[in-house]
N, C-alpha and C. Protein backbone atom coordinates (compact mmCIF):
# COMPACT_ATOMS: atom_id res chain seq x y z
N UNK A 1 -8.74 -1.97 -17.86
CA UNK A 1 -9.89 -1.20 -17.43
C UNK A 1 -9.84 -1.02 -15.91
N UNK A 2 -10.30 0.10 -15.24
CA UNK A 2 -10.30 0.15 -14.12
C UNK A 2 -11.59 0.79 -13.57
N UNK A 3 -11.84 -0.11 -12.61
CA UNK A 3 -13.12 -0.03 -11.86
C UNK A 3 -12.58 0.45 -10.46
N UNK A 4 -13.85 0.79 -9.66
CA UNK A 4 -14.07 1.01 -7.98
C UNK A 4 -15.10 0.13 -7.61
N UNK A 5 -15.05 -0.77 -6.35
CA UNK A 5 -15.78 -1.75 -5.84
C UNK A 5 -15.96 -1.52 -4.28
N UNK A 6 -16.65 -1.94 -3.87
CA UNK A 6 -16.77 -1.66 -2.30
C UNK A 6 -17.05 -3.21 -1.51
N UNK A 7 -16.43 -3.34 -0.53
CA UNK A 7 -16.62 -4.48 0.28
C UNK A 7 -17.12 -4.20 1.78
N UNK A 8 -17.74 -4.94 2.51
CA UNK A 8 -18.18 -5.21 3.67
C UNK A 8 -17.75 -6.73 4.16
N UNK A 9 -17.17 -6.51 5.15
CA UNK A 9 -16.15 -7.47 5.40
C UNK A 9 -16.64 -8.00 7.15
N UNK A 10 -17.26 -8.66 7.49
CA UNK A 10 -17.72 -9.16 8.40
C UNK A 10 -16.63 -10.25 9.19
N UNK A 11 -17.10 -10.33 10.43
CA UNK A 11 -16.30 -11.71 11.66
C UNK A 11 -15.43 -10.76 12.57
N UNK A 12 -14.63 -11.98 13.05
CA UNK A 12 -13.26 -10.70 13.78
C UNK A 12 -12.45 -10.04 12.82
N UNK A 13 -12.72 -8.47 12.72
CA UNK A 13 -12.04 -8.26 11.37
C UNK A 13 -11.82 -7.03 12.70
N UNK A 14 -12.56 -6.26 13.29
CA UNK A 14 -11.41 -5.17 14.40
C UNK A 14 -11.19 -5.16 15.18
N UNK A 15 -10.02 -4.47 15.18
CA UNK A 15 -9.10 -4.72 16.29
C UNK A 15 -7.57 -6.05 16.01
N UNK A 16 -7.85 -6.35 14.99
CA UNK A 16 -6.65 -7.52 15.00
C UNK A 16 -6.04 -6.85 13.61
N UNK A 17 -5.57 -5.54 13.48
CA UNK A 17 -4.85 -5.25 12.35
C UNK A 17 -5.48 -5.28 10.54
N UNK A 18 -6.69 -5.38 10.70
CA UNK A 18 -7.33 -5.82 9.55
C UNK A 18 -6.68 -4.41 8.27
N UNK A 19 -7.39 -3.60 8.92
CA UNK A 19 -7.20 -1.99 7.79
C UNK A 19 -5.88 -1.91 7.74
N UNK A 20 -5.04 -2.46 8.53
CA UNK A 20 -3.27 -1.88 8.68
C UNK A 20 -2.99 -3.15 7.16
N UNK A 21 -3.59 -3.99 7.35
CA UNK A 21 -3.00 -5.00 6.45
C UNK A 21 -3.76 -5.06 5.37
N UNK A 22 -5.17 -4.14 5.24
CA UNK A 22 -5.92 -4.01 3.79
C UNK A 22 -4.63 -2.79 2.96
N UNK A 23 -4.36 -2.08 4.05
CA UNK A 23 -3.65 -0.54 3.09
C UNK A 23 -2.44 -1.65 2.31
N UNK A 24 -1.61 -2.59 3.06
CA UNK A 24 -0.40 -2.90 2.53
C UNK A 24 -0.74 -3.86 1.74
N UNK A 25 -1.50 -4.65 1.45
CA UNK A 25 -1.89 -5.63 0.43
C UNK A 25 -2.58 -4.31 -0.74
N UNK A 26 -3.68 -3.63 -0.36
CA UNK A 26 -3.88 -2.76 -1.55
C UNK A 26 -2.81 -1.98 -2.45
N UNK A 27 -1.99 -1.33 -1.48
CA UNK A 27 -0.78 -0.66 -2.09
C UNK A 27 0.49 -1.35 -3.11
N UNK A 28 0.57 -2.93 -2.26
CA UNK A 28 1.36 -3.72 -3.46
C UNK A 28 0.76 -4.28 -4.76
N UNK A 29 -0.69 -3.83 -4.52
CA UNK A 29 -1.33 -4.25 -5.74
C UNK A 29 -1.67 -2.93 -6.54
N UNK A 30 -1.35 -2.10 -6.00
CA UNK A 30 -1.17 -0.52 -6.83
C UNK A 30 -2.85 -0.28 -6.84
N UNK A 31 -3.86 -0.81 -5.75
CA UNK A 31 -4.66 -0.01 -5.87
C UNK A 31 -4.92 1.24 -4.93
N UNK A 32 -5.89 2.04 -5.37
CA UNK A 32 -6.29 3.48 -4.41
C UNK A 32 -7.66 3.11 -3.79
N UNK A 33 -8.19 3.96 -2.95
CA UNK A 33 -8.99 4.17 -1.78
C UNK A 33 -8.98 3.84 -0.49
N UNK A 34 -10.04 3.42 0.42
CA UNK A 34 -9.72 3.51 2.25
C UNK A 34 -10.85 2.46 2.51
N UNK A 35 -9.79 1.89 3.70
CA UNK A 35 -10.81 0.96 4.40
C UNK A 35 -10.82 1.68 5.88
N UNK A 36 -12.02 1.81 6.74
CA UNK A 36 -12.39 2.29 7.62
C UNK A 36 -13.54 0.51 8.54
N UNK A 37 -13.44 1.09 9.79
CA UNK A 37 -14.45 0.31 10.87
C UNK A 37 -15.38 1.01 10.71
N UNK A 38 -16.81 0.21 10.48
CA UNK A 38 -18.19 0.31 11.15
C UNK A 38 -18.72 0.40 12.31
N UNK A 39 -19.61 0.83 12.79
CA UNK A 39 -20.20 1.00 13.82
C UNK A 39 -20.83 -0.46 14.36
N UNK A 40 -21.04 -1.08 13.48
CA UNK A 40 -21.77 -2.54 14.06
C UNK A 40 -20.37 -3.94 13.98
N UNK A 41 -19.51 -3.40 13.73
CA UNK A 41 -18.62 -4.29 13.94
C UNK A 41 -17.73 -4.93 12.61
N UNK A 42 -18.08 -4.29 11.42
CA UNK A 42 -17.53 -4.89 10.04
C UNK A 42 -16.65 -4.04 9.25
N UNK A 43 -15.65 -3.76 8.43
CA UNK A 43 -14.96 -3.38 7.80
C UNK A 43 -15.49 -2.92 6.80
N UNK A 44 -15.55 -1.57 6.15
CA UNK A 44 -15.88 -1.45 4.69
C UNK A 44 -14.56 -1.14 4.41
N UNK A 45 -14.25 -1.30 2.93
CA UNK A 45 -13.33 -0.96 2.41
C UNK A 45 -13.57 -1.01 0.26
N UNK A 46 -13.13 0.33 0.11
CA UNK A 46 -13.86 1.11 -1.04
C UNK A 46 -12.12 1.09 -1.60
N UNK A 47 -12.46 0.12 -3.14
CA UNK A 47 -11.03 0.57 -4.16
C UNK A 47 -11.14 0.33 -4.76
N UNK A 48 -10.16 1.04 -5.94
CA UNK A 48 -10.01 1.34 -7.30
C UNK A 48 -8.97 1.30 -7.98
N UNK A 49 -8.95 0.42 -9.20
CA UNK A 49 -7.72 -0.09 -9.84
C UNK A 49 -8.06 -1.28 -10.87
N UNK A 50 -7.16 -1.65 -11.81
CA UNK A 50 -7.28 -2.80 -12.72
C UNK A 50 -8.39 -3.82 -11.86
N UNK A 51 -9.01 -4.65 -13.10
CA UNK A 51 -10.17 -5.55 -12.58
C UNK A 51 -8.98 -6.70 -12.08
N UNK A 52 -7.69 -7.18 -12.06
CA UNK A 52 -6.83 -8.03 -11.63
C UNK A 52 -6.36 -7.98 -10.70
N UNK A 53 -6.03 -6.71 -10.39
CA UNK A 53 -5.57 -6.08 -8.98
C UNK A 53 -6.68 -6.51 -7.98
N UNK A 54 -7.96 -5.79 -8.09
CA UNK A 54 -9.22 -6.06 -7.64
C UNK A 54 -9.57 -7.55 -7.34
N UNK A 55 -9.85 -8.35 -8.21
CA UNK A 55 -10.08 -9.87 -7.83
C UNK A 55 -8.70 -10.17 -6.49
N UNK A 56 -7.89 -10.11 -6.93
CA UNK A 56 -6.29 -10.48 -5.90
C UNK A 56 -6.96 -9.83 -4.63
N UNK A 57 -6.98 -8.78 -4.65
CA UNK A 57 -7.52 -8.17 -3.09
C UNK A 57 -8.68 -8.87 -2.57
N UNK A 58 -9.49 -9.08 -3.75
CA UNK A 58 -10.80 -9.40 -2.84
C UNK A 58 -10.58 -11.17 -2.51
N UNK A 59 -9.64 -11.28 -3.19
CA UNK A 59 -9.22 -13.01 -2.38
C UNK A 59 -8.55 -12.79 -1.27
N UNK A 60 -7.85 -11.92 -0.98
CA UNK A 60 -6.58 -11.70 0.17
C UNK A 60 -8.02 -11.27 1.45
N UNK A 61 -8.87 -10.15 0.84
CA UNK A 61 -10.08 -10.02 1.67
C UNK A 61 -11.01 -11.21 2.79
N UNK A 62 -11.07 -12.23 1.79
CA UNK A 62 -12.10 -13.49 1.95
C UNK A 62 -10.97 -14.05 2.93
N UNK A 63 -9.93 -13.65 3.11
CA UNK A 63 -8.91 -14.51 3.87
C UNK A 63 -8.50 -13.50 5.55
N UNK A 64 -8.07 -12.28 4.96
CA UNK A 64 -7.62 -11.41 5.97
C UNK A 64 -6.34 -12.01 6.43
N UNK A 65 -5.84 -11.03 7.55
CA UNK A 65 -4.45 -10.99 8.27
C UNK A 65 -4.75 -12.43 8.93
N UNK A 66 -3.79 -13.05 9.55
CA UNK A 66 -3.56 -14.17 10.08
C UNK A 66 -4.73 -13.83 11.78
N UNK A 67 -4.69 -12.68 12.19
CA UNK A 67 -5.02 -12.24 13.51
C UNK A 67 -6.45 -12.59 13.65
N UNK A 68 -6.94 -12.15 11.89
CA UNK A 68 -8.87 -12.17 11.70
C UNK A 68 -9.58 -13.65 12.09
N UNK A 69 -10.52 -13.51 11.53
CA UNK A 69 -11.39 -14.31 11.11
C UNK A 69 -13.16 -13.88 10.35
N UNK A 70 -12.58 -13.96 8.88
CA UNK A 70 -13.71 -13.42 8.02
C UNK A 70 -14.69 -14.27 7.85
N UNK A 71 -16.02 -13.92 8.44
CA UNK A 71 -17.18 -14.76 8.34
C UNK A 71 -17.80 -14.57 6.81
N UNK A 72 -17.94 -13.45 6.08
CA UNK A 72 -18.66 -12.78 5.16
C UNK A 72 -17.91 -11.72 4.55
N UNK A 73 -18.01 -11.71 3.04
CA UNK A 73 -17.37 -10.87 2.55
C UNK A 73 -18.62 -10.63 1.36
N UNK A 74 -18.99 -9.49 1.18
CA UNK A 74 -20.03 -9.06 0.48
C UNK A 74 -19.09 -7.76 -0.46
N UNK A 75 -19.29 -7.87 -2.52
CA UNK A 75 -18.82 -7.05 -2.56
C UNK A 75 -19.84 -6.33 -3.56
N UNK A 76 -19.48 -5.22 -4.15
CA UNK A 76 -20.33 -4.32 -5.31
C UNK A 76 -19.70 -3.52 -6.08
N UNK A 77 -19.90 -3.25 -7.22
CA UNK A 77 -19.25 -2.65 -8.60
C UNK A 77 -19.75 -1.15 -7.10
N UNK A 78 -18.70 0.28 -7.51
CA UNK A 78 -19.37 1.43 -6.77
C UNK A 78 -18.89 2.64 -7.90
N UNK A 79 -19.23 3.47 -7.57
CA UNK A 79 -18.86 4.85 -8.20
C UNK A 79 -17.64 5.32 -8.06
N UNK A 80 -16.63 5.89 -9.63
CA UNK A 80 -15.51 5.77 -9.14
C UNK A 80 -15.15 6.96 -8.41
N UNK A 81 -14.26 6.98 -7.52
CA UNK A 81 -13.90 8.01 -6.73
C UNK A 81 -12.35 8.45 -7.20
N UNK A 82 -11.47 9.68 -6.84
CA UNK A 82 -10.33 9.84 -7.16
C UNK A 82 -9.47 9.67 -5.51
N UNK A 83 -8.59 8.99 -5.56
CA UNK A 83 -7.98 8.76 -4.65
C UNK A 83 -6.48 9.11 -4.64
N UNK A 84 -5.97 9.30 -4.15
CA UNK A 84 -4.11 9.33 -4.23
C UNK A 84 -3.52 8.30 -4.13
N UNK A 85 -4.08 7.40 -3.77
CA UNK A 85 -3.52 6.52 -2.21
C UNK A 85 -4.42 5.49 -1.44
N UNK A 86 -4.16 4.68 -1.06
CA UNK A 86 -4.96 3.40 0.15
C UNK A 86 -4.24 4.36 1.51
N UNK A 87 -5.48 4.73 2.05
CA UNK A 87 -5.70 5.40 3.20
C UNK A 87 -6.59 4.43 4.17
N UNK A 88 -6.54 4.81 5.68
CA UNK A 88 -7.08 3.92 6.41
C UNK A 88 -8.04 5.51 7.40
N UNK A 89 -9.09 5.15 7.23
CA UNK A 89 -10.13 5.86 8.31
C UNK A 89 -10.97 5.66 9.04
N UNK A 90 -11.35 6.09 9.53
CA UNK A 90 -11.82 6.42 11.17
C UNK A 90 -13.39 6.22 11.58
């Protein structure tokens, strides 16, 4: 089954490579959608793919790149979207 989920990803998450290393962990897990920076300082990041794929990311999430430091990771079932691809935006 495949779902879309959305995360908000709080702490030092920009500027230390966070989205460069959400696209390449999402992509080896064959999921689609984009993680982008917030305006107040937190990461969202919106994807879609097997519920297995999904859990794996959102553990790699709760952890981040070696550079981070994730205070909070908040996530939610979302609406599915069609994607090509783990894209990173702006």
């Amino acid at each position: 089954m495949h779902i879309c989920k959305k995360a908000l990803v709080s702490g030092l998450v920009q500027g230390v490579y966070f989205r460069g290393s959400t696209q390449e962990k999402a992509r080896e897990l064959g999921l689609v959608g984009r993680a982008r920076n917030l305006p107040d300082g937190r990461v969202e990041v919106y994807y879609c793919g097997s519920e297995s794929a999904i859990a794996e990311l959102e553990a790699w999430l709760a952890v981040g790149p070696s550079a981070a430091r994730v205070d909070a990771l908040a996530t939610e079932l979302a609406e599915w979207q069609f994607y090509e691809d783990f894209m990173i935006s702006r």
